[in-house]
N, C-alpha and C. Protein backbone atom coordinates (compact mmCIF):
# COMPACT_ATOMS: atom_id res chain seq x y z
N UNK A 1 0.85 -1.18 0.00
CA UNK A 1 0.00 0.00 0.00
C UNK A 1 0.89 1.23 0.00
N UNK A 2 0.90 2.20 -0.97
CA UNK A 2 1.46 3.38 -0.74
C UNK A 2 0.09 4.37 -0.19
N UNK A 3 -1.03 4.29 -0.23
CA UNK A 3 -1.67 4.92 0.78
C UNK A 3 -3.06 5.12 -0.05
N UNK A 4 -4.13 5.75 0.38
CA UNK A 4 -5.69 5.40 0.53
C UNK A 4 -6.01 6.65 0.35
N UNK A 5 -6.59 7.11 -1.00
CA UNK A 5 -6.35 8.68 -1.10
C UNK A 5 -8.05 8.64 -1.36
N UNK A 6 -8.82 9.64 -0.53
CA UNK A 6 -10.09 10.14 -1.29
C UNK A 6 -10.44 10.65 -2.42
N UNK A 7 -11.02 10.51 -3.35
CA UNK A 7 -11.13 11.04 -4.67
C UNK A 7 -12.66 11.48 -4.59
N UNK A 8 -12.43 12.96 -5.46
CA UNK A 8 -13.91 14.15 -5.61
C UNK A 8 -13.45 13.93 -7.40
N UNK A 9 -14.91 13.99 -7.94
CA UNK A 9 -15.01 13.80 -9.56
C UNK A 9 -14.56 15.23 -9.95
N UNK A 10 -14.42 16.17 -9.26
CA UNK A 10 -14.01 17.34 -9.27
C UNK A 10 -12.37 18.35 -9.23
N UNK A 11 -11.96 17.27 -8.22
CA UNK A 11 -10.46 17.96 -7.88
C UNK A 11 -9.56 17.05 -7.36
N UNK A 12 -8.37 16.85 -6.86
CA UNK A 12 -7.81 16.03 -6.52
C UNK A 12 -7.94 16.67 -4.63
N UNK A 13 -8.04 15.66 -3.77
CA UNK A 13 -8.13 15.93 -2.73
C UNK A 13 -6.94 15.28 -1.38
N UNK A 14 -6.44 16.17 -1.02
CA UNK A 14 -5.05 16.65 -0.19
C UNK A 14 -4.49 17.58 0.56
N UNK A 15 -4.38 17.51 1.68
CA UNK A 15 -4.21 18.49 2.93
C UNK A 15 -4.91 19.15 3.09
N UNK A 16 -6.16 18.70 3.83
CA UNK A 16 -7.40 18.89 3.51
C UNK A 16 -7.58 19.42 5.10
N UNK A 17 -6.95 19.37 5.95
CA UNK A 17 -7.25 19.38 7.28
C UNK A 17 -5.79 20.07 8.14
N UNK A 18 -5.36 20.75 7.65
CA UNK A 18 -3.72 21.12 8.22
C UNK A 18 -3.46 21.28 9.69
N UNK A 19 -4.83 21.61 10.17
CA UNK A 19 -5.08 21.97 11.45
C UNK A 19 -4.75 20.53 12.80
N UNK A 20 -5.53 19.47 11.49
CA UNK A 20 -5.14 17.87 12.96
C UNK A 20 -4.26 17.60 12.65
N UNK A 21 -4.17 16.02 13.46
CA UNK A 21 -3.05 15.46 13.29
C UNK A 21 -3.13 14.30 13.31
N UNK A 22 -2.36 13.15 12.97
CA UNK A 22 -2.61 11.85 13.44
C UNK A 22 -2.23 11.21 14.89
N UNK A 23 -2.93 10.40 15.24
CA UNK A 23 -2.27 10.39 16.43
C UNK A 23 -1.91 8.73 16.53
N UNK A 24 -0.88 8.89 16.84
CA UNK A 24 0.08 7.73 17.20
C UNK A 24 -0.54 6.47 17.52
N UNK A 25 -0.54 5.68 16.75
CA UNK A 25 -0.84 3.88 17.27
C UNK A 25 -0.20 3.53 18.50
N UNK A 26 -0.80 2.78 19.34
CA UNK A 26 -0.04 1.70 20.61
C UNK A 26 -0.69 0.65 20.67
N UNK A 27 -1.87 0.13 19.82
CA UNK A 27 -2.46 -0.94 20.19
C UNK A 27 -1.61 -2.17 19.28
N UNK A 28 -0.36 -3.40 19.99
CA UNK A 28 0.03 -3.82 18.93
C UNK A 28 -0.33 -4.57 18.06
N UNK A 29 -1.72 -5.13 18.14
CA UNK A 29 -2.09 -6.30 17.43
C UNK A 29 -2.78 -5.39 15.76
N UNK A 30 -2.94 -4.35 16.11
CA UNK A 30 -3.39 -3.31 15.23
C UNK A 30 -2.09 -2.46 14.29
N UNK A 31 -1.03 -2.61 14.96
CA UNK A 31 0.06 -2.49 15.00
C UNK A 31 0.64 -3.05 13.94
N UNK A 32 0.81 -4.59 14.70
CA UNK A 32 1.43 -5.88 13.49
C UNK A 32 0.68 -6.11 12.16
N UNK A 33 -0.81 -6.17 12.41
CA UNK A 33 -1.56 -6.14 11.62
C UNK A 33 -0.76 -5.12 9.81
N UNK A 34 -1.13 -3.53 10.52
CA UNK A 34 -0.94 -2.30 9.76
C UNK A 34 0.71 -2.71 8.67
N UNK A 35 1.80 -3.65 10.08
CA UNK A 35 2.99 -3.40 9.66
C UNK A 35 3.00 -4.63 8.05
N UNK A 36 2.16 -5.67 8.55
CA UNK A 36 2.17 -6.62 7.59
C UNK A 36 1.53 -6.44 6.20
N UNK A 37 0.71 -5.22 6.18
CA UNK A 37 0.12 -4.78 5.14
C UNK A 37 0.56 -3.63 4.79
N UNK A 38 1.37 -2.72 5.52
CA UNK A 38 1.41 -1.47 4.66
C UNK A 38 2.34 -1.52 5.58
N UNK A 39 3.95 -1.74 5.30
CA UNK A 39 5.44 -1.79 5.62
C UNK A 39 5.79 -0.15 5.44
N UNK A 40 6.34 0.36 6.36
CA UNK A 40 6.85 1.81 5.95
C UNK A 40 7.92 1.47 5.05
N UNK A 41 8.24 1.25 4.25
CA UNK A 41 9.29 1.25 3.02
C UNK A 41 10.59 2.17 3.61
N UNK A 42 10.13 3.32 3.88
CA UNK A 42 11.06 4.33 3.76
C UNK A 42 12.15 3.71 5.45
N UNK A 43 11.95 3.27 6.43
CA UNK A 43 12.27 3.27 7.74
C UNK A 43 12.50 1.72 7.62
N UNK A 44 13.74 1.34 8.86
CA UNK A 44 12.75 -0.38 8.86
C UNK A 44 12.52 -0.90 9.94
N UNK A 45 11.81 -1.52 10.35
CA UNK A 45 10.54 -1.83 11.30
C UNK A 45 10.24 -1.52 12.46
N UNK A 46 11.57 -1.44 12.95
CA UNK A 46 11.63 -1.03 14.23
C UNK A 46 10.79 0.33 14.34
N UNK A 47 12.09 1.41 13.97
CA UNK A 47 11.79 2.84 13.97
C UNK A 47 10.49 2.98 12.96
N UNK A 48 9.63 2.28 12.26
CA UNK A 48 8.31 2.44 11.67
C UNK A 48 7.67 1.96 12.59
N UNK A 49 7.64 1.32 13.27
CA UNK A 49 6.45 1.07 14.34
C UNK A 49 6.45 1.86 15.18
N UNK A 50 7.85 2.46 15.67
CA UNK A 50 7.93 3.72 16.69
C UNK A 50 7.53 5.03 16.18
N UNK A 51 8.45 5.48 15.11
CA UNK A 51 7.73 6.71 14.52
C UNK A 51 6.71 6.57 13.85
N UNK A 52 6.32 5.85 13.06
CA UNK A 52 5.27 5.55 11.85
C UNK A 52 5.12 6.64 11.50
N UNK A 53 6.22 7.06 10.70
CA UNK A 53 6.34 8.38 9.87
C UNK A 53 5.99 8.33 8.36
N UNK A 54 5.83 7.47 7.65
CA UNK A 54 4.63 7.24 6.92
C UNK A 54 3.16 7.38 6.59
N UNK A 55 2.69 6.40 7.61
CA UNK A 55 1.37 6.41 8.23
C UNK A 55 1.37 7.66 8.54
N UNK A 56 1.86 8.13 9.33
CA UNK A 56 1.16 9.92 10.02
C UNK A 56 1.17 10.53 7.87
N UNK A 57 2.06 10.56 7.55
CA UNK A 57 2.27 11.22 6.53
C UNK A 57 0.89 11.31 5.65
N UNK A 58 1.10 10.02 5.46
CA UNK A 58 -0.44 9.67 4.27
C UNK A 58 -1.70 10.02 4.99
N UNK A 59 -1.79 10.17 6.42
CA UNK A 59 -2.79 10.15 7.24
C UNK A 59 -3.31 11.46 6.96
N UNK A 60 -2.27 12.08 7.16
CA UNK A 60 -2.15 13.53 7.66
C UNK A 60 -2.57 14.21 5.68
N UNK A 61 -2.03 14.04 4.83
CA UNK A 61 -2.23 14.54 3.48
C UNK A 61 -3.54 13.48 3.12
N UNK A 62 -3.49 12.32 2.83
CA UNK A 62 -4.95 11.97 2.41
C UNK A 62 -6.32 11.90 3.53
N UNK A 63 -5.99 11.41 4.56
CA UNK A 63 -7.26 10.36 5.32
C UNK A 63 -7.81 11.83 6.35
N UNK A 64 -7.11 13.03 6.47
CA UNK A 64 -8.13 13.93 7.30
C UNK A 64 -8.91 14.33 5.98
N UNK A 65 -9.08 14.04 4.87
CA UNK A 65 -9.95 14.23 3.95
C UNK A 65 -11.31 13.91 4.06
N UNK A 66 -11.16 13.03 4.75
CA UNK A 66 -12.15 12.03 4.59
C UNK A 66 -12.81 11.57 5.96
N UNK A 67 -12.33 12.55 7.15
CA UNK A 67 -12.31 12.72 8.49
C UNK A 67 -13.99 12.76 9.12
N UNK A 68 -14.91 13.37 8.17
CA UNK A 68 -16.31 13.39 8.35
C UNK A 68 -16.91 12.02 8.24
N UNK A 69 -16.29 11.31 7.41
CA UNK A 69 -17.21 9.92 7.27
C UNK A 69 -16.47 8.44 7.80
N UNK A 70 -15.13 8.32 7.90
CA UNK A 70 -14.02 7.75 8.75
C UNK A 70 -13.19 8.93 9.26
N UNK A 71 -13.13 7.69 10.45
CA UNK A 71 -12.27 8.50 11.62
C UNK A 71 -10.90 7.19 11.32
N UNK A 72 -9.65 8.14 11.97
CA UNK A 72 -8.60 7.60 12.00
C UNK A 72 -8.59 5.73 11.48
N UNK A 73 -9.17 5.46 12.72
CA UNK A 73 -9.00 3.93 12.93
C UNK A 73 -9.85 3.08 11.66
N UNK A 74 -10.78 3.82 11.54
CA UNK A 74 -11.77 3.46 9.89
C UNK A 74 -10.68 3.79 9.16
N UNK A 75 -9.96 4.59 8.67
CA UNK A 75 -9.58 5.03 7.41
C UNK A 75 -7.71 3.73 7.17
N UNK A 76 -7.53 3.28 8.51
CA UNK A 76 -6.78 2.33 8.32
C UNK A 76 -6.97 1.06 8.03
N UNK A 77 -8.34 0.39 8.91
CA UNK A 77 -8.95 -0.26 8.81
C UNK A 77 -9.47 -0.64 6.88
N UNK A 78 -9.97 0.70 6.46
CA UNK A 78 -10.26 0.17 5.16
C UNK A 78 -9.09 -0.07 4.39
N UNK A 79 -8.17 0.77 4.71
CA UNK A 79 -6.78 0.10 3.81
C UNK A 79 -6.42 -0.94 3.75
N UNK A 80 -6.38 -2.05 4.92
CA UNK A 80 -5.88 -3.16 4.91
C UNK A 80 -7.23 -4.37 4.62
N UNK A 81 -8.38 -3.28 4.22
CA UNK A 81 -9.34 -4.46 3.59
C UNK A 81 -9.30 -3.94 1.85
N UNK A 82 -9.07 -3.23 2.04
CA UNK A 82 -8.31 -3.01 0.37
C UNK A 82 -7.51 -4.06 0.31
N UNK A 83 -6.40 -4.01 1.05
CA UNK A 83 -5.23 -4.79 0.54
C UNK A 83 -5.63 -6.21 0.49
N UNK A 84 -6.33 -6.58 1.37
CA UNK A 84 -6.62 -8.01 1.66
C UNK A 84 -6.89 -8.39 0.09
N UNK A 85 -8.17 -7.59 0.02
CA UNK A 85 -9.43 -7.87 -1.37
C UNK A 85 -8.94 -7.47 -2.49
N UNK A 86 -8.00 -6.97 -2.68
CA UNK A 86 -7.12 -6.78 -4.26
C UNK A 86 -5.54 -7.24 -3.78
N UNK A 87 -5.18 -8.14 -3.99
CA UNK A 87 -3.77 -8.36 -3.83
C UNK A 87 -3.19 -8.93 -5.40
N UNK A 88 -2.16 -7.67 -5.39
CA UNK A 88 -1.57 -7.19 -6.69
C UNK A 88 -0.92 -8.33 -7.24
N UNK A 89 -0.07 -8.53 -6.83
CA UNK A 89 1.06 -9.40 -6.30
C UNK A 89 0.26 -10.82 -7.04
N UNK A 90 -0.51 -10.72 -6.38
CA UNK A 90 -1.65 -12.42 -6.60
C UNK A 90 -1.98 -12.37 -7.84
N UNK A 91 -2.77 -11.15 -8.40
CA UNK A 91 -3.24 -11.07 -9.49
C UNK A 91 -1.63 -10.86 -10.81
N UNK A 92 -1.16 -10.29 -10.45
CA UNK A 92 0.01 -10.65 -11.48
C UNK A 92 0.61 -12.18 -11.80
N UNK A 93 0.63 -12.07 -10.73
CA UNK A 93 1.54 -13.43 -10.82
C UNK A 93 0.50 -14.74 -11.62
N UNK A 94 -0.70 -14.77 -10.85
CA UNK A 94 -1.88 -15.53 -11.56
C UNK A 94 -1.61 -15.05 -13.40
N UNK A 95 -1.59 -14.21 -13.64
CA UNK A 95 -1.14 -13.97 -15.17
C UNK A 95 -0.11 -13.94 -15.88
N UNK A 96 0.75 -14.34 -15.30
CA UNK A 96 2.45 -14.74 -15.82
C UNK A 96 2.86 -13.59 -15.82
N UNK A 97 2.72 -12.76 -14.93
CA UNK A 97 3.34 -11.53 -15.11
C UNK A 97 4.36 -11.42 -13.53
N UNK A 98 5.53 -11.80 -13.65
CA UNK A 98 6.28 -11.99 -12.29
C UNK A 98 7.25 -10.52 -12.95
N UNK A 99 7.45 -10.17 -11.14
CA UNK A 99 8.58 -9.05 -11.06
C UNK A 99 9.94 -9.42 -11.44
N UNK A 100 10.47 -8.74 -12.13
CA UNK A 100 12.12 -8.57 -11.84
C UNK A 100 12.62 -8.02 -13.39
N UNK A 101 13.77 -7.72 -13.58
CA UNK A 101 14.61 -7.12 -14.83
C UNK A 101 14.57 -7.90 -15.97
N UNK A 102 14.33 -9.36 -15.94
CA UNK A 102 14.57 -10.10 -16.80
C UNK A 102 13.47 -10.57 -17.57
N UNK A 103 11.83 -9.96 -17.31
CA UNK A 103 10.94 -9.95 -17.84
C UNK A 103 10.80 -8.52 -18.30
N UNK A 104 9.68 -8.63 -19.61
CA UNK A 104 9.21 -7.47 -19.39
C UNK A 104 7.64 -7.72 -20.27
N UNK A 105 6.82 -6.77 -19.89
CA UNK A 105 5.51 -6.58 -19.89
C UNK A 105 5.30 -5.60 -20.38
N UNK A 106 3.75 -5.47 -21.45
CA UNK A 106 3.27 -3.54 -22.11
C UNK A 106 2.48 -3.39 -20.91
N UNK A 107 2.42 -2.33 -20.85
CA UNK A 107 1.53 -1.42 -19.89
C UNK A 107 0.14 -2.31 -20.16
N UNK A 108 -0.68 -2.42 -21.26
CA UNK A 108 -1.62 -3.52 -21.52
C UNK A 108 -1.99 -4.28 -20.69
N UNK A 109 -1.00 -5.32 -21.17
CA UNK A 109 -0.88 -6.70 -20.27
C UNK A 109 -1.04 -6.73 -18.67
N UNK A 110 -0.22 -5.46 -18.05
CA UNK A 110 -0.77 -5.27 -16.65
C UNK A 110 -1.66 -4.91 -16.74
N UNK A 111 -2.37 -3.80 -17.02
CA UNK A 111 -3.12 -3.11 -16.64
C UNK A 111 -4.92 -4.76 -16.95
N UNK A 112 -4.71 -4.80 -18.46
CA UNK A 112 -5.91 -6.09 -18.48
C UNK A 112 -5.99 -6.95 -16.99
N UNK A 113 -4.69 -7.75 -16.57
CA UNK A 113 -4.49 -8.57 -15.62
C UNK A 113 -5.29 -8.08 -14.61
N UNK A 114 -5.42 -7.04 -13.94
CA UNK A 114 -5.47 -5.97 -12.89
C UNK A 114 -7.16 -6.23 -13.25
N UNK A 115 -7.13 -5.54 -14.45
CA UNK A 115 -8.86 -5.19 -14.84
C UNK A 115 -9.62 -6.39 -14.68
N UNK A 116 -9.23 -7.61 -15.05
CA UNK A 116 -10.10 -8.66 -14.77
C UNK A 116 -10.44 -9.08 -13.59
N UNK A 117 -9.83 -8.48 -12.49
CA UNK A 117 -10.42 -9.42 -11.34
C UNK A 117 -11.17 -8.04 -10.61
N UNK A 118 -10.27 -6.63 -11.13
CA UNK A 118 -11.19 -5.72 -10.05
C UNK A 118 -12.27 -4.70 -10.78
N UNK A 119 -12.20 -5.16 -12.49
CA UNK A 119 -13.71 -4.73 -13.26
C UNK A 119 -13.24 -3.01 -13.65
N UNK A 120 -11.87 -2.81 -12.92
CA UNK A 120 -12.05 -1.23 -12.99
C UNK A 120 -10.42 -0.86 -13.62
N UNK A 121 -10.56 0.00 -14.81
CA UNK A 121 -9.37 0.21 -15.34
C UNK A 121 -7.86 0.74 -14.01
N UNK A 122 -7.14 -0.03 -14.01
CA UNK A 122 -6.22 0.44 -12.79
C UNK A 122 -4.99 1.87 -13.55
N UNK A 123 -4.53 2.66 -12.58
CA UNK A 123 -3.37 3.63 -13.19
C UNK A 123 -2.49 3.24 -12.32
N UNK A 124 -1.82 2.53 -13.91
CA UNK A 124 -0.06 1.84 -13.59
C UNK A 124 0.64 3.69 -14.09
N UNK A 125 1.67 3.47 -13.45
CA UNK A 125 2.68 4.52 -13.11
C UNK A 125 4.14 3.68 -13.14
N UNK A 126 5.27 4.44 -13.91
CA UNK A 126 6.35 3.66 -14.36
C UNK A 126 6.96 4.90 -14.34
N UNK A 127 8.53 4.21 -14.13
CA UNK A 127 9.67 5.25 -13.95
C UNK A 127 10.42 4.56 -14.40
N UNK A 128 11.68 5.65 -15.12
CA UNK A 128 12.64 4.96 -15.90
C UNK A 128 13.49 4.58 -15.08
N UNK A 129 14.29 3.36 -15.16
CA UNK A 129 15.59 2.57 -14.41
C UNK A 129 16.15 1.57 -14.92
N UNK A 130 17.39 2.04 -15.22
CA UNK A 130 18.55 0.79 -15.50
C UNK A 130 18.42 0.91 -17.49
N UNK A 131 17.96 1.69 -17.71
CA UNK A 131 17.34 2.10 -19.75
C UNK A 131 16.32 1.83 -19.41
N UNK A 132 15.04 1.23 -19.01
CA UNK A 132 14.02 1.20 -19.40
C UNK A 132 12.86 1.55 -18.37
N UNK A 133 12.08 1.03 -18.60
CA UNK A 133 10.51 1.65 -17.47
C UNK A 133 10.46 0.69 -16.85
N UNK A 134 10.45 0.95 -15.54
CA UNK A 134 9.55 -0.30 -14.45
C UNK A 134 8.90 0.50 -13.41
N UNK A 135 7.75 -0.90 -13.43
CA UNK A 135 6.56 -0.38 -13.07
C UNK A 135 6.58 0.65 -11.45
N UNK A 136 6.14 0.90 -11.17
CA UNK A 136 6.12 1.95 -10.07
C UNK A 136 5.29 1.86 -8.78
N UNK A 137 3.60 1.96 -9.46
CA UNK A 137 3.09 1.63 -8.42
C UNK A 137 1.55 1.53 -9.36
N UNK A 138 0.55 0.72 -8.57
CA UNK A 138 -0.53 0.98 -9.52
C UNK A 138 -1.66 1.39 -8.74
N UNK A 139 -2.13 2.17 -9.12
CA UNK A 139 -3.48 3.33 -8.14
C UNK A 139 -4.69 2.64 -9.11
N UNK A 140 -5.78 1.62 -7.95
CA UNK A 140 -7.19 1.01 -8.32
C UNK A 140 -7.99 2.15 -7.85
């Protein structure tokens, strides 16, 4: 998960709330849970479970967006039932589409893979590395 952004058919929606804040996890089973589904990438595990400077991050720019209809613990909560119910990873691989340098794939081919199980065109995002494009991240 790089993070759970609200979307208006209107505008893109972000720092929507400058005023709160997130406030710090201690419950750990909610904890381990969060860490097994949405890994702070940037930190490693330790200091992400302590700072969860991530989580506040995405919290803090997407999820006070969305602060009227989930509260904190909802807006994490649905992330990791996102993740559960679309797992990327699963659906690629189910289509012969495995990670690494020594394959390569059209934007197509992912994106169809993706579309068949979740009905909804996905935005794959690619950055150049090593001469060529790999994939980045894909926003359902």
């Amino acid at each position: 998960i790089h993070g759970v952004w609200p979307d208006h058919t209107d505008y893109i929606m972000y720092d929507c709330n400058p005023n709160k804040e997130f406030k710090k996890i201690y419950d750990k089973h909610l904890l381990n849970k969060l860490e097994s589904r949405w890994p702070q990438l940037t930190s490693n595990e330790y200091a992400g479970l302590n700072d969860q400077t991530f989580w506040k991050y995405e919290y803090e720019k997407h999820g006070l967006c969305c602060e009227k209809v989930y509260d904190q613990s909802q807006y994490f909560d649905i992330a990791m039932k996102l993740k559960d119910s679309i797992d990327l990873l699963n659906i690629l691989t189910t289509n012969r589409i495995v990670p690494g340098f020594q394959y390569s794939y059209t934007g197509d081919q992912i994106s169809s893979a993706i579309k068949r199980v979740t009905q909804k065109d996905p935005n794959p995002e690619c950055t150049y590395s090593k001469g060529g494009l790999e994939l980045l991240e894909v926003g359902i």
